[in-house]
PDB file of N, CA and C in Angstrom:
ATOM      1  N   UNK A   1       8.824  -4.247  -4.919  1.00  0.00           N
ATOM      2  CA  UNK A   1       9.772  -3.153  -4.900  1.00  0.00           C
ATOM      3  C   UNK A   1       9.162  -1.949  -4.186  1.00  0.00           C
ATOM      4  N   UNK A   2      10.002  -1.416  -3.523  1.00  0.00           N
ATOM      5  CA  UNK A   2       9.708   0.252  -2.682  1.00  0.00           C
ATOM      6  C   UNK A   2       9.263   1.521  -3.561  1.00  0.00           C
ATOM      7  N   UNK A   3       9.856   1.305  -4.902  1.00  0.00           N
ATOM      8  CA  UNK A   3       9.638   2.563  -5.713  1.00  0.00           C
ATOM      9  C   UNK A   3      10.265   3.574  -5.671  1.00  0.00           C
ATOM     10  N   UNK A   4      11.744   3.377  -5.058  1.00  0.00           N
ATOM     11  CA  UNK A   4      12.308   4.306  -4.756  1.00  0.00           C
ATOM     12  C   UNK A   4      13.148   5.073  -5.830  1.00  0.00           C
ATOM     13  N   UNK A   5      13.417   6.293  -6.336  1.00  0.00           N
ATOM     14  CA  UNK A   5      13.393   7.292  -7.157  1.00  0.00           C
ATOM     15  C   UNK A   5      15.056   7.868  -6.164  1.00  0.00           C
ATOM     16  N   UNK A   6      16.209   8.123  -7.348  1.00  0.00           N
ATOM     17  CA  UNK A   6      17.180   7.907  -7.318  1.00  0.00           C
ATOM     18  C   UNK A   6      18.013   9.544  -7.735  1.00  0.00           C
ATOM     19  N   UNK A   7      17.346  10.983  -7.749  1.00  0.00           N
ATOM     20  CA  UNK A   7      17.359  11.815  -8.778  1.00  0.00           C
ATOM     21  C   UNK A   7      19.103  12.240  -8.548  1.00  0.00           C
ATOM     22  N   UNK A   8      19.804  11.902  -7.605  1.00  0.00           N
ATOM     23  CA  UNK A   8      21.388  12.309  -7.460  1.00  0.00           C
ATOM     24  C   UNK A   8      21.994  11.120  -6.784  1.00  0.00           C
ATOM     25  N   UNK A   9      22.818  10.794  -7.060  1.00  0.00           N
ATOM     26  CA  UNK A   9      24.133   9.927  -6.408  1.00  0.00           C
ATOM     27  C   UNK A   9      25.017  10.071  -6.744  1.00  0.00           C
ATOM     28  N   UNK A  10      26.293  10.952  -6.184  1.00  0.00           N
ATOM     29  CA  UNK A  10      27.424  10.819  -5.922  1.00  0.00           C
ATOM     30  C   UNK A  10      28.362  10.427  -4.520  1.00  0.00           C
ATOM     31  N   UNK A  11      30.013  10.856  -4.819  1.00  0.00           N
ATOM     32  CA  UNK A  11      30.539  10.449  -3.460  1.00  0.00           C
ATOM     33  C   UNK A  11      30.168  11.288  -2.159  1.00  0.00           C
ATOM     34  N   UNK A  12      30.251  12.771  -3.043  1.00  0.00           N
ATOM     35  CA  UNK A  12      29.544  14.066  -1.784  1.00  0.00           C
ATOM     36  C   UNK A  12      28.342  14.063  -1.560  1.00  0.00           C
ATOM     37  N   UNK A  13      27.410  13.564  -1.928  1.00  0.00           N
ATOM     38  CA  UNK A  13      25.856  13.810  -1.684  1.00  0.00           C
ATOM     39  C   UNK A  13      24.888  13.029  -2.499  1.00  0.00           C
ATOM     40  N   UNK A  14      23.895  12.456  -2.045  1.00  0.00           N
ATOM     41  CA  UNK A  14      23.054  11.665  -2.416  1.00  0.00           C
ATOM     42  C   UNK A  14      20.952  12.123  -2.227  1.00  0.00           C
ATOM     43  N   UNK A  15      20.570  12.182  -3.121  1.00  0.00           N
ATOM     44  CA  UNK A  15      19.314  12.225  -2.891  1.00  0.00           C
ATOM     45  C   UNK A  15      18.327  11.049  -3.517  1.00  0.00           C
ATOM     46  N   UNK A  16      17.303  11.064  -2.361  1.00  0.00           N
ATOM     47  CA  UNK A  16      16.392   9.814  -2.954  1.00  0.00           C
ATOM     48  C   UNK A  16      14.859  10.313  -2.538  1.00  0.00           C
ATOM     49  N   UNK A  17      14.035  10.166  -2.916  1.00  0.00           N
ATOM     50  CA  UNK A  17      12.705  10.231  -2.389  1.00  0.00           C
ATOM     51  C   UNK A  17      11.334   8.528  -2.956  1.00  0.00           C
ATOM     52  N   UNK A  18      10.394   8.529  -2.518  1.00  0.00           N
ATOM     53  CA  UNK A  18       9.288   7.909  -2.567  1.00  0.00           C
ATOM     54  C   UNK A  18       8.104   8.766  -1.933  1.00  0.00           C
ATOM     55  N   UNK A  19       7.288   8.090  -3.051  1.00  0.00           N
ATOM     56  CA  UNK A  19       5.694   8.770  -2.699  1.00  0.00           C
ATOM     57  C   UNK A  19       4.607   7.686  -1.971  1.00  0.00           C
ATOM     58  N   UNK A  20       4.751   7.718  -1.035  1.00  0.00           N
ATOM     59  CA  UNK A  20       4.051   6.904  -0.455  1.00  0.00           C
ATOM     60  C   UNK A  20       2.835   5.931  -0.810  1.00  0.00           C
ATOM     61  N   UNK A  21       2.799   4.593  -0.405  1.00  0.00           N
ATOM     62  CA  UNK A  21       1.575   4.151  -1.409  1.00  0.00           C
ATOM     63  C   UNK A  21       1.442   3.114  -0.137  1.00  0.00           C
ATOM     64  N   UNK A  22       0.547   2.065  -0.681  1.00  0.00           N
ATOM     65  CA  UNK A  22      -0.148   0.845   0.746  1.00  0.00           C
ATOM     66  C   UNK A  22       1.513  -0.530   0.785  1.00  0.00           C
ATOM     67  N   UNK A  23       2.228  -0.154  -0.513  1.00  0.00           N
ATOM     68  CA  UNK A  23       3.327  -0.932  -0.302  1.00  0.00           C
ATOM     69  C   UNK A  23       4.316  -0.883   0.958  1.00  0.00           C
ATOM     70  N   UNK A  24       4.184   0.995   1.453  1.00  0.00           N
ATOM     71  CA  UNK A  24       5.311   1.540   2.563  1.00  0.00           C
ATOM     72  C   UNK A  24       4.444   1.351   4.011  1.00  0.00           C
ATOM     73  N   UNK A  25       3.324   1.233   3.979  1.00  0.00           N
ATOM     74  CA  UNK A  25       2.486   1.313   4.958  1.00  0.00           C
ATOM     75  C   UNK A  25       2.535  -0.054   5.941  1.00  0.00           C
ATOM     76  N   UNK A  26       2.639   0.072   7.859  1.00  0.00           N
ATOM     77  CA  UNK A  26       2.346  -1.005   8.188  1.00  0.00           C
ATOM     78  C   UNK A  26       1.323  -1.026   8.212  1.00  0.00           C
ATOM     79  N   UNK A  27       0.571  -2.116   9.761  1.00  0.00           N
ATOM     80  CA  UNK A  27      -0.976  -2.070   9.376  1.00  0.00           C
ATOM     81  C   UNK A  27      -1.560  -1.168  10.314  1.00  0.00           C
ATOM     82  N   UNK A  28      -1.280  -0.590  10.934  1.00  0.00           N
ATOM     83  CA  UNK A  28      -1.846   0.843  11.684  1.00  0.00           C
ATOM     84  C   UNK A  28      -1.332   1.928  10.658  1.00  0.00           C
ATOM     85  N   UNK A  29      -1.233   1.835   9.329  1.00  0.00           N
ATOM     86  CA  UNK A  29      -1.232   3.231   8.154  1.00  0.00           C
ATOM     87  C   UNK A  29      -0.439   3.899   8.081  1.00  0.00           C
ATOM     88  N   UNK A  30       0.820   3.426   9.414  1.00  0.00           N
ATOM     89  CA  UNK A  30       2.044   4.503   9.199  1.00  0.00           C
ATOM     90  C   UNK A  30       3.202   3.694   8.367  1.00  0.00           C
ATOM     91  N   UNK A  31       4.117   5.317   7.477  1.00  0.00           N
ATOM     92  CA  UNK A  31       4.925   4.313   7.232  1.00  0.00           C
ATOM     93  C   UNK A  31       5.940   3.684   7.476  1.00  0.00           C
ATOM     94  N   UNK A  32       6.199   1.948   7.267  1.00  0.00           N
ATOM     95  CA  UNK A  32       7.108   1.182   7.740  1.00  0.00           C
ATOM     96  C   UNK A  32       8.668   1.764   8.817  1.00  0.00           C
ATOM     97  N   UNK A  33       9.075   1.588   9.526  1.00  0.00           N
ATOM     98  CA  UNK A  33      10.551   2.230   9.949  1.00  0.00           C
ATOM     99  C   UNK A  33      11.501   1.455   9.043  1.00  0.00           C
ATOM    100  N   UNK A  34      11.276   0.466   8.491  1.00  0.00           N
ATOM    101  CA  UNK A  34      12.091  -0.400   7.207  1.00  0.00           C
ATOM    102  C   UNK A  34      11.969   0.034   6.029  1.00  0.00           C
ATOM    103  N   UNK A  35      11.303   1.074   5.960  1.00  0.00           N
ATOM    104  CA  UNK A  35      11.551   1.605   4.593  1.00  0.00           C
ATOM    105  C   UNK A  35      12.235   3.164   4.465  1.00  0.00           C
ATOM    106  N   UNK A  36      12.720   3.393   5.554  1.00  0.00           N
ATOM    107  CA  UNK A  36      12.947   4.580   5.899  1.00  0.00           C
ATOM    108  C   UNK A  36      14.299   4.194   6.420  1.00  0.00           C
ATOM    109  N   UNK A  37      15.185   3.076   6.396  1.00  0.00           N
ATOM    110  CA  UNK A  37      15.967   2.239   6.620  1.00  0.00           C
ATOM    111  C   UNK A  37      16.467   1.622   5.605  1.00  0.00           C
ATOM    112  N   UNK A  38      16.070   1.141   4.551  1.00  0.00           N
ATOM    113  CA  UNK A  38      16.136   0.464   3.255  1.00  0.00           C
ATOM    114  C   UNK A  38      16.565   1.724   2.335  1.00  0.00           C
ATOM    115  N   UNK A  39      15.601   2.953   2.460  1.00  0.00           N
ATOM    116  CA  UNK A  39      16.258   4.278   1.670  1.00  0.00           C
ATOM    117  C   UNK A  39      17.293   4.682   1.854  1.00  0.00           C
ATOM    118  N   UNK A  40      17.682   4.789   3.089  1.00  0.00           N
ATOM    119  CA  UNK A  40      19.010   5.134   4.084  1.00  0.00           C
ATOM    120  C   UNK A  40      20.266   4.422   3.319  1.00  0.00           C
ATOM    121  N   UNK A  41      19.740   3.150   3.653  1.00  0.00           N
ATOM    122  CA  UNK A  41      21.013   2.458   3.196  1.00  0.00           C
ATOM    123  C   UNK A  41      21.575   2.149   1.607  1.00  0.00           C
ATOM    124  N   UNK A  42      20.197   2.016   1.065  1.00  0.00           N
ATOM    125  CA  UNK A  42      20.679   2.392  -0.450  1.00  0.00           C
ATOM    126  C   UNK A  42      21.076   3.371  -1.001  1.00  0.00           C
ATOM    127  N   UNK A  43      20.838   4.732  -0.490  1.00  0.00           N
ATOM    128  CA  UNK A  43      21.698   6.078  -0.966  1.00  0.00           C
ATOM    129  C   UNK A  43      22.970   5.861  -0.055  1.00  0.00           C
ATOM    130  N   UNK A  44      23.570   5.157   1.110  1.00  0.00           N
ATOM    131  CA  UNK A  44      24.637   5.095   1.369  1.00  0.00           C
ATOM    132  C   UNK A  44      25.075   4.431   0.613  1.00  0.00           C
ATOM    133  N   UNK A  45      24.999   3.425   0.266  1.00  0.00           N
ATOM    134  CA  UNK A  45      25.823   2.359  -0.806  1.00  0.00           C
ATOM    135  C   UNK A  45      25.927   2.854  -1.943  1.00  0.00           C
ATOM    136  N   UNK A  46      24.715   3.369  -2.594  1.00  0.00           N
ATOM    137  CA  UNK A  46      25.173   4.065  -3.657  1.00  0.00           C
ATOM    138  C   UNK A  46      26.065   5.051  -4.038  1.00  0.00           C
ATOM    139  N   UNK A  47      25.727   5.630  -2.869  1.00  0.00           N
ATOM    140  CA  UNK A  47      27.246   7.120  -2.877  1.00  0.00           C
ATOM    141  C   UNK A  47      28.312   6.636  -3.128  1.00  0.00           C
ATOM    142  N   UNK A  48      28.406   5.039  -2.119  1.00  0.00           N
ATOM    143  CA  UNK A  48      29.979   4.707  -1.527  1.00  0.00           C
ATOM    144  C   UNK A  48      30.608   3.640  -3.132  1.00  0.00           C
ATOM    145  N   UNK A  49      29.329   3.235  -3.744  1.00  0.00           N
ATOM    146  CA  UNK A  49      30.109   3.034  -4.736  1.00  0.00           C
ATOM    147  C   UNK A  49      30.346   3.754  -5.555  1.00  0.00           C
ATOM    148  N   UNK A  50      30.062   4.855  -5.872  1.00  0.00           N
ATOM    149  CA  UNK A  50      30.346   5.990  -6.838  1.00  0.00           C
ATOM    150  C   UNK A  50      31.531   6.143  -6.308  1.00  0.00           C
ATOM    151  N   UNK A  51      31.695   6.433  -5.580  1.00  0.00           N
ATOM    152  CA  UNK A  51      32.802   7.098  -4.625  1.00  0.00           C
ATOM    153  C   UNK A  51      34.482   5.910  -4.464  1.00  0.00           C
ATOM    154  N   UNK A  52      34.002   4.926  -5.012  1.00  0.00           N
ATOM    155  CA  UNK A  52      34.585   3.826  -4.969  1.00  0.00           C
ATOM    156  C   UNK A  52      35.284   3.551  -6.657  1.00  0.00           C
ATOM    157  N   UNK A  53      34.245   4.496  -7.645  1.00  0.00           N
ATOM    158  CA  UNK A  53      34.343   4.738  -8.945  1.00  0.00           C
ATOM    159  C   UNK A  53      34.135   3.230  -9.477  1.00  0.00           C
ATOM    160  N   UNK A  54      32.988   2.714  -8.560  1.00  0.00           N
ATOM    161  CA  UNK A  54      31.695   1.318  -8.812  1.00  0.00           C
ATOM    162  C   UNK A  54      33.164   0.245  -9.371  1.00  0.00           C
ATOM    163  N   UNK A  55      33.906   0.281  -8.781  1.00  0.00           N
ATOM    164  CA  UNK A  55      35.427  -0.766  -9.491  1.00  0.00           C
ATOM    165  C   UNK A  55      34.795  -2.453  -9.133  1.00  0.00           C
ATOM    166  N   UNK A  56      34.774  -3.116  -9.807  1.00  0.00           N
ATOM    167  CA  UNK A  56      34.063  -4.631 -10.478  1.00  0.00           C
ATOM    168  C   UNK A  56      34.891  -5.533  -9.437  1.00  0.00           C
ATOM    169  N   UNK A  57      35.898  -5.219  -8.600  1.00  0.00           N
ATOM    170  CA  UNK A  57      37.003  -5.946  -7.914  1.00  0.00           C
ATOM    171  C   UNK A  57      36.362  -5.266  -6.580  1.00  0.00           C
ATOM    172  N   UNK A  58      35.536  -5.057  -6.246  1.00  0.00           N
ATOM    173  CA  UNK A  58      34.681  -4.060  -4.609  1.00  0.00           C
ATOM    174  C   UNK A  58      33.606  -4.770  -4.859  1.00  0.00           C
ATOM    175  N   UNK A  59      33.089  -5.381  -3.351  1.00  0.00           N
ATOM    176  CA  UNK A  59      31.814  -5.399  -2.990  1.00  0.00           C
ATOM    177  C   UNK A  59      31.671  -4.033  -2.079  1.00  0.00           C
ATOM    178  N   UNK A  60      30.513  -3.419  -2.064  1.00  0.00           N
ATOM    179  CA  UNK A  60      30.322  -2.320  -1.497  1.00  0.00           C
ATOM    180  C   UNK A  60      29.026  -2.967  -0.631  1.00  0.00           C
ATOM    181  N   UNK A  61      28.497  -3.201   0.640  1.00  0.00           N
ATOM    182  CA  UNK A  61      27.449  -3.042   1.540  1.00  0.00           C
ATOM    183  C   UNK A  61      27.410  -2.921   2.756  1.00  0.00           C
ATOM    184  N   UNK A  62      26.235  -2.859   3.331  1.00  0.00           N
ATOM    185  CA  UNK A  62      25.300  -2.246   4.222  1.00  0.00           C
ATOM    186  C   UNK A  62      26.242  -3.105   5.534  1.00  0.00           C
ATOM    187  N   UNK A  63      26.534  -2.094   6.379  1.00  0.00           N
ATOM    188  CA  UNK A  63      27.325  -2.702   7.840  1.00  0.00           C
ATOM    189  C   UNK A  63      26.454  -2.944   9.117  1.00  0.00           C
ATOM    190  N   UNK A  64      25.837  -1.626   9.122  1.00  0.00           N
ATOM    191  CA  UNK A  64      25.131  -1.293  10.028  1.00  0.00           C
ATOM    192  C   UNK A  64      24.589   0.017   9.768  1.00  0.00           C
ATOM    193  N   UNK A  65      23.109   0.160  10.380  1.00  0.00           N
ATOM    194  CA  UNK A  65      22.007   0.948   9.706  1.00  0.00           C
ATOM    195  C   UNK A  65      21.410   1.583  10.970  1.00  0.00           C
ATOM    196  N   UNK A  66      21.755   2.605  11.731  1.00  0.00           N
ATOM    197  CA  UNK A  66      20.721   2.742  12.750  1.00  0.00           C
ATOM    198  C   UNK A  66      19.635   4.094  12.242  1.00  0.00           C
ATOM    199  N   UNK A  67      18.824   3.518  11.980  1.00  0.00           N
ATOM    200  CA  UNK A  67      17.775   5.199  11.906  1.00  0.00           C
ATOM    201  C   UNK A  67      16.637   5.111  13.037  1.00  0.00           C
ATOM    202  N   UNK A  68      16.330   6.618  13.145  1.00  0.00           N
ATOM    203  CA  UNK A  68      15.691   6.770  14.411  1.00  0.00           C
ATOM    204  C   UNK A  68      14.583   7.310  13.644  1.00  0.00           C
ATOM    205  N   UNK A  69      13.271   7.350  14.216  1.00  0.00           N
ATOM    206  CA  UNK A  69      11.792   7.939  13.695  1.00  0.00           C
ATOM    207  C   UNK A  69      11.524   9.157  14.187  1.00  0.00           C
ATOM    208  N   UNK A  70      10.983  10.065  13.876  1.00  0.00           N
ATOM    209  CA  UNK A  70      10.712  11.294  14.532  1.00  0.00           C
ATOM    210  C   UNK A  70       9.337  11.441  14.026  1.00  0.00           C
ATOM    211  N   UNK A  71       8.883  11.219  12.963  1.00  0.00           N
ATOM    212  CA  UNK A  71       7.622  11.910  12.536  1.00  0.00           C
ATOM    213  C   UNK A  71       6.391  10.791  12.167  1.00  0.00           C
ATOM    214  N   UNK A  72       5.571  10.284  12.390  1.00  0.00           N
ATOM    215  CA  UNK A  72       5.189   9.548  11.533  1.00  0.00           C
ATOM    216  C   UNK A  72       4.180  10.175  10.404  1.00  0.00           C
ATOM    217  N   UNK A  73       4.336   9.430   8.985  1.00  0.00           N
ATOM    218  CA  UNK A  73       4.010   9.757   8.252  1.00  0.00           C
ATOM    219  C   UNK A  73       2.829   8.681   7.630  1.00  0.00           C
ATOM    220  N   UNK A  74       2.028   9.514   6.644  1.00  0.00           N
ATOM    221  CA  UNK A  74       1.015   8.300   6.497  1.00  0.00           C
ATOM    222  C   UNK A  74       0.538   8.335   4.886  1.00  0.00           C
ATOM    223  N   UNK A  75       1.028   9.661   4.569  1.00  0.00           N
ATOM    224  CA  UNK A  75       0.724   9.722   2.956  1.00  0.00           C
ATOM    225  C   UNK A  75       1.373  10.952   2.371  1.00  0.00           C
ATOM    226  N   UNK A  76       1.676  11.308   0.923  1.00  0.00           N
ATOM    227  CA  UNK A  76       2.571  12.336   0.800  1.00  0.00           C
ATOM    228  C   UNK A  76       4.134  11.675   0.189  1.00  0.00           C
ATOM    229  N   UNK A  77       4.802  12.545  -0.185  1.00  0.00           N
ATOM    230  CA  UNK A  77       5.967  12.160  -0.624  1.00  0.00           C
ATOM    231  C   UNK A  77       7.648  12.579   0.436  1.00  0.00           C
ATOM    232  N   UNK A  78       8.130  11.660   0.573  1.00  0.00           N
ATOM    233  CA  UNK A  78       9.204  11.615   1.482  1.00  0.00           C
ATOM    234  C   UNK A  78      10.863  11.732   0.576  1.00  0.00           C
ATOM    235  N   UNK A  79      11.826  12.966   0.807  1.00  0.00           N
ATOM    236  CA  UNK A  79      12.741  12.877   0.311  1.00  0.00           C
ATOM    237  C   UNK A  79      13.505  13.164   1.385  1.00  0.00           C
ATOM    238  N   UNK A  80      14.481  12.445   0.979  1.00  0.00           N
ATOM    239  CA  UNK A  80      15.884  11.891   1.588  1.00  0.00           C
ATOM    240  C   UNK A  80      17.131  12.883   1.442  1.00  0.00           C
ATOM    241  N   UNK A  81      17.870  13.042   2.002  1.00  0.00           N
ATOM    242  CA  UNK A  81      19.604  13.532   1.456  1.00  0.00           C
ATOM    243  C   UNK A  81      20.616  13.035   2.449  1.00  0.00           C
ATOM    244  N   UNK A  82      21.713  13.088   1.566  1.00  0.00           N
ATOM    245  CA  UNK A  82      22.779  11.844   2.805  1.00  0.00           C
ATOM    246  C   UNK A  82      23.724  12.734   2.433  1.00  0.00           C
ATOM    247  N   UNK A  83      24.997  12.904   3.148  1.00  0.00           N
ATOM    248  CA  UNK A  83      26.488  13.242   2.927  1.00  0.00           C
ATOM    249  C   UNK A  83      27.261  12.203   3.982  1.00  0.00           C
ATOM    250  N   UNK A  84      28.303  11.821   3.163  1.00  0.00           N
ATOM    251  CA  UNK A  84      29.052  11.038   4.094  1.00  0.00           C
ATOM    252  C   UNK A  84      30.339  11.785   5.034  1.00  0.00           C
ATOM    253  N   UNK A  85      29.951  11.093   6.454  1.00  0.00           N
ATOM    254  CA  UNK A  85      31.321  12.287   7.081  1.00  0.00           C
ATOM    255  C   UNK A  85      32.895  11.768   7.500  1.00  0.00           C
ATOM    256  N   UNK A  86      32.532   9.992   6.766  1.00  0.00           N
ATOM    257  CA  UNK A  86      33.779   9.252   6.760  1.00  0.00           C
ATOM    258  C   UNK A  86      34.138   8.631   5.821  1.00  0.00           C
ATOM    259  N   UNK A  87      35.240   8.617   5.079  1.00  0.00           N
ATOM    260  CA  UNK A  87      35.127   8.085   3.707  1.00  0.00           C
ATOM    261  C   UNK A  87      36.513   7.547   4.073  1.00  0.00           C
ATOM    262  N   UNK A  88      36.928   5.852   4.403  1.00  0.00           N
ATOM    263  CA  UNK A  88      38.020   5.685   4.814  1.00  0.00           C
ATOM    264  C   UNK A  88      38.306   4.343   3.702  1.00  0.00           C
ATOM    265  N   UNK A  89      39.313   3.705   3.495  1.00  0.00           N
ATOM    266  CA  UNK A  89      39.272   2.680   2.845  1.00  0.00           C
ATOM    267  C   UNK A  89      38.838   1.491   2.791  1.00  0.00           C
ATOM    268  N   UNK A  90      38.142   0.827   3.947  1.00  0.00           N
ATOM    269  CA  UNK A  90      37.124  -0.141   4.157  1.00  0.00           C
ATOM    270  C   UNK A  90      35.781   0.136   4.450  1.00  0.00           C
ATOM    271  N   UNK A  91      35.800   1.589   4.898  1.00  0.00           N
ATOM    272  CA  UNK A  91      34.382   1.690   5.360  1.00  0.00           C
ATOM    273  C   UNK A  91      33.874   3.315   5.114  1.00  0.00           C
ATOM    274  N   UNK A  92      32.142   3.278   4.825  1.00  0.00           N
ATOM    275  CA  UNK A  92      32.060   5.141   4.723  1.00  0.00           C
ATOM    276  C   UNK A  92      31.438   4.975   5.646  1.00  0.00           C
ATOM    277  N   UNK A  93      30.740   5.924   6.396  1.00  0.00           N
ATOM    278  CA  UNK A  93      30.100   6.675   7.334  1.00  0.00           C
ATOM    279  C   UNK A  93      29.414   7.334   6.373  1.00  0.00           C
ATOM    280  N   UNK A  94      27.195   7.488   6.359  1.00  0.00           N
ATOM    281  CA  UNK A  94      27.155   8.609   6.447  1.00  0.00           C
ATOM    282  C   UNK A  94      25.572   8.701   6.838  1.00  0.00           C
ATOM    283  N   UNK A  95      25.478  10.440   7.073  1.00  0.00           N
ATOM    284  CA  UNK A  95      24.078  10.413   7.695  1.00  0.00           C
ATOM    285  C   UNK A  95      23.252  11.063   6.369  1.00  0.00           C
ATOM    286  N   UNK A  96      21.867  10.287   6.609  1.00  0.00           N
ATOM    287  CA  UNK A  96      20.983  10.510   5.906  1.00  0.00           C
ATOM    288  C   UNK A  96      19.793  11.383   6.832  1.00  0.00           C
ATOM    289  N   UNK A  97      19.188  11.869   5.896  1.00  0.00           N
ATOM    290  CA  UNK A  97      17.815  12.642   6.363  1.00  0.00           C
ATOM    291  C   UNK A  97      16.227  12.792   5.617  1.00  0.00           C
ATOM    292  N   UNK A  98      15.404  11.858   6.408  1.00  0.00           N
ATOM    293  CA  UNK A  98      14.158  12.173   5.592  1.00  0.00           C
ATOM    294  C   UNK A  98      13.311  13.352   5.869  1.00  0.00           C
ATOM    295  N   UNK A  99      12.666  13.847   4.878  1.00  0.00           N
ATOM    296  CA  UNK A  99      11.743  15.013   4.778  1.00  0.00           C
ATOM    297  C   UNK A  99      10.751  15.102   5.007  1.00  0.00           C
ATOM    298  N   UNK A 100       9.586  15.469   4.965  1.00  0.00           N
ATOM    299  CA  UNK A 100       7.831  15.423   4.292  1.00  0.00           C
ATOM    300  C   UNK A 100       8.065  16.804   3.457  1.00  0.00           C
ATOM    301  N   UNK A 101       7.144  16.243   2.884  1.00  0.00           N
ATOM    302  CA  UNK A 101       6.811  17.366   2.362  1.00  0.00           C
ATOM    303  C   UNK A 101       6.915  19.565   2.516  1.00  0.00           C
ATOM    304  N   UNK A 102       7.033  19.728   3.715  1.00  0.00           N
ATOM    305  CA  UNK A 102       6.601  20.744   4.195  1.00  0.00           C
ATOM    306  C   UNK A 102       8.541  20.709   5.430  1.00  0.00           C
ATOM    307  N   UNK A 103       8.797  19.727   4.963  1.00  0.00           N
ATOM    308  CA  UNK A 103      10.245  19.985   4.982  1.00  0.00           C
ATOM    309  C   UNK A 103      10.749  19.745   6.168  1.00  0.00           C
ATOM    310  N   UNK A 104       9.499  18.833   7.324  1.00  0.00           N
ATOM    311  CA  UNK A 104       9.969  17.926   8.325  1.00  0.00           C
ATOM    312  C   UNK A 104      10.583  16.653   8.332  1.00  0.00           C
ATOM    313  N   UNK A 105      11.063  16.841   9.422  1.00  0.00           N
ATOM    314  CA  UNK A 105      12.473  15.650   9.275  1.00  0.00           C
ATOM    315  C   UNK A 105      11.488  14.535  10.004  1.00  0.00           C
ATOM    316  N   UNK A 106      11.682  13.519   8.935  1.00  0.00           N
ATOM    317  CA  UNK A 106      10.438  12.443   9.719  1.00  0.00           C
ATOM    318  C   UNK A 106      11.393  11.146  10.284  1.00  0.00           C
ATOM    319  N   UNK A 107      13.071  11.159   9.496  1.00  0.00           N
ATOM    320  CA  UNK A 107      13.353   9.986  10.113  1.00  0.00           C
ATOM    321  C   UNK A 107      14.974  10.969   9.905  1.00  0.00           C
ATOM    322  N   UNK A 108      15.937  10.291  10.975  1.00  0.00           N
ATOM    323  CA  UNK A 108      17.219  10.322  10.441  1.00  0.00           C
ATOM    324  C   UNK A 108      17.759   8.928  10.601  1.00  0.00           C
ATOM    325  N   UNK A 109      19.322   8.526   9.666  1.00  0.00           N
ATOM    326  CA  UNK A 109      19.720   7.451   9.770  1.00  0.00           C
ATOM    327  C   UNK A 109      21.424   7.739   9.790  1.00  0.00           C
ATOM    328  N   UNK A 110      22.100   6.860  10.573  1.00  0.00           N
ATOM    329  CA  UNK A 110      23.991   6.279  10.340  1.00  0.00           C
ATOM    330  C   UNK A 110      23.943   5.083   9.495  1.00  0.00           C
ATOM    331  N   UNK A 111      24.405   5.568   8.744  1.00  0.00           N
ATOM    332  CA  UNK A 111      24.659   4.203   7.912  1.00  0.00           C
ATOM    333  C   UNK A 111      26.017   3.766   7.837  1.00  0.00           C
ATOM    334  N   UNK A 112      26.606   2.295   8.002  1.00  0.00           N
ATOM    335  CA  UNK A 112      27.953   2.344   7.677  1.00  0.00           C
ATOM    336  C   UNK A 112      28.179   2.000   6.714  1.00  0.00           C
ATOM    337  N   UNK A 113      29.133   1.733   5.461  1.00  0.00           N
ATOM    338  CA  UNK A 113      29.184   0.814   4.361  1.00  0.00           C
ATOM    339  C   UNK A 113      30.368   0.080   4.028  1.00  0.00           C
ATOM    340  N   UNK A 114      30.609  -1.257   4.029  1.00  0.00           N
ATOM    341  CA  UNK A 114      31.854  -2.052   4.419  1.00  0.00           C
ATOM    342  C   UNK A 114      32.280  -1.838   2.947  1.00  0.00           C
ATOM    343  N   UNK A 115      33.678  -1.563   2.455  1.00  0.00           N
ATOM    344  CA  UNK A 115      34.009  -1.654   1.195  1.00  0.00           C
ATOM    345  C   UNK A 115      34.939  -2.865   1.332  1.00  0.00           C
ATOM    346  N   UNK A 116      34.871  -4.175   0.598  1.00  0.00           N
ATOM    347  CA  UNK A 116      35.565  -5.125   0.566  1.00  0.00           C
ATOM    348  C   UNK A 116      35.969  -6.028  -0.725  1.00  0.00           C
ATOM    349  N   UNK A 117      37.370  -6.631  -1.027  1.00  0.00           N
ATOM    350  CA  UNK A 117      37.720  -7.184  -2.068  1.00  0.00           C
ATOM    351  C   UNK A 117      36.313  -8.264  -2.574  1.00  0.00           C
ATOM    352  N   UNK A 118      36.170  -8.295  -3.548  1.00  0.00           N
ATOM    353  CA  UNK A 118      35.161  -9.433  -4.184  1.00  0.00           C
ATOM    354  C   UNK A 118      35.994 -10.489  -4.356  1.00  0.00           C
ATOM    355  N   UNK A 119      35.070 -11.475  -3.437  1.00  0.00           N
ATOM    356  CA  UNK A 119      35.872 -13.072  -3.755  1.00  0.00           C
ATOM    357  C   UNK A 119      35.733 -13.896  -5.028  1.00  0.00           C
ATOM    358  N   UNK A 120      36.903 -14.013  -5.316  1.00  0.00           N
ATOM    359  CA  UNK A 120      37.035 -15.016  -6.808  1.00  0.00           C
ATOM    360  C   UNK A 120      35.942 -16.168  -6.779  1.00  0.00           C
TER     361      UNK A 120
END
């Protein structure tokens, strides 16, 4: 598991952070772009099922994920915040943003999230 720490999820806004450890790390010490991708998309889904009011008859997931790197990071704690800027009936839109510490943006991400009937 990533260790990822969950402190808000709703439909308007989502926060997540992790503290970096040798789990997030590739093998040149930076961390992973898949985990900075994996955060992304789980505070999107999570929003979108809140936002969905988590109904047992919805699958809610991951469509497509593009995040881009800006910073690399190598130790320290990384927090996240997402707002979605499309909230339509099959699908949300939204962008996420990672931090460091000192309040640089080390990654951003689009996340899409397919909302679809659950098959019997």
């Amino acid at each position: 598991m990533l260790a990822f720490e969950f402190p808000l999820l709703s439909a308007d806004r989502v926060h997540g952070r992790f503290t970096i450890d040798d789990r997030h790390l590739q093998p040149e010490g930076l961390v992973h772009g898949g985990v900075y991708a994996a955060l992304a998309e789980a505070l999107a889904s999570e929003g979108t099922a809140e936002g969905v009011g988590r109904d047992p008859a919805l699958v809610v997931t991951g469509m497509s994920n593009y995040t881009s790197f800006l910073r690399p990071m190598t130790a320290g704690t990384i927090e996240a915040e997402g707002e979605p800027f499309h909230r339509g009936r099959t699908t949300w839109v939204w962008d996420v943003r990672c931090r460091d510490e000192r309040e640089r943006l080390c990654a951003v991400s689009r996340v899409t999230i397919a909302i679809r009937p659950r098959r019997a």
